[in-house]
C-alpha atoms as a PDB file:
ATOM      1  CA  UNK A   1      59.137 -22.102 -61.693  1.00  0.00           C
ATOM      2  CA  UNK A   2      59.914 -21.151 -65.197  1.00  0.00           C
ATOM      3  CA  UNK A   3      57.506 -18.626 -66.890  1.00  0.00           C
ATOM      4  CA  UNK A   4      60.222 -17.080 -69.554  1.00  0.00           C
ATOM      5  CA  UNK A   5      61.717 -18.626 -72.698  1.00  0.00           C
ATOM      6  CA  UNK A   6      64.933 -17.287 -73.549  1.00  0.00           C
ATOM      7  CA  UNK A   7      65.257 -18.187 -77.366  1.00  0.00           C
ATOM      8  CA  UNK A   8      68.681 -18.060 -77.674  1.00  0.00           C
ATOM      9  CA  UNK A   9      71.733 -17.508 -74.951  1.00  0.00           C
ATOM     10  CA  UNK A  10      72.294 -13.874 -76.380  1.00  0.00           C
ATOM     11  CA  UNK A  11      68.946 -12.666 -76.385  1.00  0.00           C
ATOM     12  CA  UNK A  12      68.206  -9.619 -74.791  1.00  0.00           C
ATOM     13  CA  UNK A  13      64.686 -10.301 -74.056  1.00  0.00           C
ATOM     14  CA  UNK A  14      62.680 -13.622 -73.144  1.00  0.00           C
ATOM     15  CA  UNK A  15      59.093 -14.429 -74.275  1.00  0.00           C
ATOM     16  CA  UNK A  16      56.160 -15.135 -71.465  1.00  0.00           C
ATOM     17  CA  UNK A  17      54.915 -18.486 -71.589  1.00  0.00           C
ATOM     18  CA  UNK A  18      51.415 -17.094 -69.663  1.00  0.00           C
ATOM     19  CA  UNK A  19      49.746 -13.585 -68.503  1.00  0.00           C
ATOM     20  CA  UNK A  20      52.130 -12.220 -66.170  1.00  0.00           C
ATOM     21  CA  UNK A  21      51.567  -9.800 -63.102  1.00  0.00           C
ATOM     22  CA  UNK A  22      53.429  -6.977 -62.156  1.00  0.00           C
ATOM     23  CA  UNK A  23      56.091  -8.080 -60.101  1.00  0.00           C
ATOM     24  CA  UNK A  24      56.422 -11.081 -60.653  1.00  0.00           C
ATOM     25  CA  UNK A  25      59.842 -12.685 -60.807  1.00  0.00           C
ATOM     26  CA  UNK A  26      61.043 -14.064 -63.871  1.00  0.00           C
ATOM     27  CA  UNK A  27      62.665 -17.816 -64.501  1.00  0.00           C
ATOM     28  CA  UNK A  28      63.503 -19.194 -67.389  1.00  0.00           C
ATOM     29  CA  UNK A  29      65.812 -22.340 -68.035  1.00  0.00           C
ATOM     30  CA  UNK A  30      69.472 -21.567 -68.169  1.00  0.00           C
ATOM     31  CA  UNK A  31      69.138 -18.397 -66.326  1.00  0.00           C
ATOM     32  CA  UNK A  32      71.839 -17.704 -63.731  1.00  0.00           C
ATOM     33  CA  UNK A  33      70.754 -18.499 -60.145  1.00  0.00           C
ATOM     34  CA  UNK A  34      71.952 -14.735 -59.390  1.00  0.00           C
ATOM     35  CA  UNK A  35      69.816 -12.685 -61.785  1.00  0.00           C
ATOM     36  CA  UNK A  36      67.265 -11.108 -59.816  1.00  0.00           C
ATOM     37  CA  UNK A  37      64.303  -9.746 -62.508  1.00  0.00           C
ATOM     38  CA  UNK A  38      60.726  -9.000 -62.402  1.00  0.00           C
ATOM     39  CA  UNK A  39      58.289  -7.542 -64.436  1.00  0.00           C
ATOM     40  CA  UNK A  40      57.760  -3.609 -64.254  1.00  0.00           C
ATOM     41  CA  UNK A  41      54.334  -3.891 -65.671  1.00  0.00           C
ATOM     42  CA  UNK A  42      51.806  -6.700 -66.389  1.00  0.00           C
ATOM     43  CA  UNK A  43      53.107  -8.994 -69.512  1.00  0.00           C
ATOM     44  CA  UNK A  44      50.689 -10.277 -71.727  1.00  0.00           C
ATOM     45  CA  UNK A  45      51.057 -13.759 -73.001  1.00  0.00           C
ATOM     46  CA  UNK A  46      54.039 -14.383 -75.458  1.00  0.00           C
ATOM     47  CA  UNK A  47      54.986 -11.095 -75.444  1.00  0.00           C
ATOM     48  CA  UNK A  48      58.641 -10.132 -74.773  1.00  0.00           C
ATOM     49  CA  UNK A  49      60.432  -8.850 -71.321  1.00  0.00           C
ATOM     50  CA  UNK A  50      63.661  -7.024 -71.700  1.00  0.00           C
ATOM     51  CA  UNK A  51      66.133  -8.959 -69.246  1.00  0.00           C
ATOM     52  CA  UNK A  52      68.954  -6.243 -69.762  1.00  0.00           C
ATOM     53  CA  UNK A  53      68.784  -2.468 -70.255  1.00  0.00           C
ATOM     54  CA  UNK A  54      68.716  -1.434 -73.854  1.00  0.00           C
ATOM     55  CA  UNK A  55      69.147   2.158 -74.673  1.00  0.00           C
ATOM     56  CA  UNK A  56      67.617   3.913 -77.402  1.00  0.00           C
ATOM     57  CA  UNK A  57      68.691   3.286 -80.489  1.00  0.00           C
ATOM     58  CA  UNK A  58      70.373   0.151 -79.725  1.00  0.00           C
ATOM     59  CA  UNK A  59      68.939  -3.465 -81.559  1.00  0.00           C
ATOM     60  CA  UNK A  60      66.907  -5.677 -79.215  1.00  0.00           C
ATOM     61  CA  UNK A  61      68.215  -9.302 -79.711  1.00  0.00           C
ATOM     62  CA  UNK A  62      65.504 -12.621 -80.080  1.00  0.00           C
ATOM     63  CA  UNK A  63      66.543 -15.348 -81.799  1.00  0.00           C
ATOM     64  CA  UNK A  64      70.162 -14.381 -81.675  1.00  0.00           C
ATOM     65  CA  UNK A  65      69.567 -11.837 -84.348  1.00  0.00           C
ATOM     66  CA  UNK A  66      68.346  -7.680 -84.533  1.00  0.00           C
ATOM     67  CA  UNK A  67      64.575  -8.053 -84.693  1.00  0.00           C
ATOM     68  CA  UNK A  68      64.672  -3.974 -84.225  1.00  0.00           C
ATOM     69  CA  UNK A  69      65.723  -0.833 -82.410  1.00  0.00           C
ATOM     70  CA  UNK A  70      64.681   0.375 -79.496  1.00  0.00           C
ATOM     71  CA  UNK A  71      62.627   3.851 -79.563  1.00  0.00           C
ATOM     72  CA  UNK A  72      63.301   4.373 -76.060  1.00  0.00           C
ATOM     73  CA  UNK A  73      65.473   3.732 -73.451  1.00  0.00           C
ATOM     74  CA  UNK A  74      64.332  -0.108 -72.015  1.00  0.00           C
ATOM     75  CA  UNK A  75      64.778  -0.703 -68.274  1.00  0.00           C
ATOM     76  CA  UNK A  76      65.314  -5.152 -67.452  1.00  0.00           C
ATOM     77  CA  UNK A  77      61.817  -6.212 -66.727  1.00  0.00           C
ATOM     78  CA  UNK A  78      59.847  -3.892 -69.277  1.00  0.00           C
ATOM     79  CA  UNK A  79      57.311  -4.575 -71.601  1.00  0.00           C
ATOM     80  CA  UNK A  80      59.081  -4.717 -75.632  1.00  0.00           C
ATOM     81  CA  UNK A  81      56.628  -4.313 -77.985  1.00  0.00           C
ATOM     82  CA  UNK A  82      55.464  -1.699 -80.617  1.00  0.00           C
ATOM     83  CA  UNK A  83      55.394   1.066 -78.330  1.00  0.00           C
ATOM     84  CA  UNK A  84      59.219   0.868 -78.068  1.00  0.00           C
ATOM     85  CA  UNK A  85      60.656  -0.962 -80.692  1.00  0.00           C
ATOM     86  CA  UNK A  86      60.994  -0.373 -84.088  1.00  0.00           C
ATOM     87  CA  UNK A  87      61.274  -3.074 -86.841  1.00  0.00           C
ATOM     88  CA  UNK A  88      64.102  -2.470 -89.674  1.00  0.00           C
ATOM     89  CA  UNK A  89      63.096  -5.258 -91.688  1.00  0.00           C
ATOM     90  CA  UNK A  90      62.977  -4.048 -95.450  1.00  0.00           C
ATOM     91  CA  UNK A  91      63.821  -0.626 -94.461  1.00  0.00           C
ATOM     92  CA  UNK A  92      66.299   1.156 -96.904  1.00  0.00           C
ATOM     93  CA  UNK A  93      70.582   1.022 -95.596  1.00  0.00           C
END
């Protein structure tokens, strides 16, 4: 059953579509029969999931495009939000 929305095909994260549990295994559409994911901590509605690691430093990808930089290394199945992502929109090159 699909409870993930993967915005774009190089996204590194995927967006709940409800509440989710603590290990729970994630599905969205397109996802490849192989990947084996769940959630490392509860995931509140709409928020995002990482579904590959992304170190710190590195840009997490939604919509195709850098919506900010990780402040901390990001294990797949994580919680990204503002305790571990940065935004660079507006800030100075």
């Amino acid at each position: 059953m699909v409870n993930a929305l993967r915005i774009h095909p190089q996204d590194t994260v995927v967006v709940a579509l409800s509440d989710l549990p603590q290990d729970v295994r994630l599905a969205w559409a397109g996802m490849e029969e192989k990947v084996e994911l769940t959630t490392r901590r509860p995931i509140p509605f709409g928020h995002k999931v990482a579904i590959v690691a992304i170190r710190q430093g590195e840009a997490v990808i939604k919509y195709g495009a850098s919506i900010g930089l990780a402040t901390q290394d990001i294990a797949p199945g994580d919680h990204v939000h503002v305790h571990n992502l940065r935004s660079v929109r507006g800030a100075a090159q």
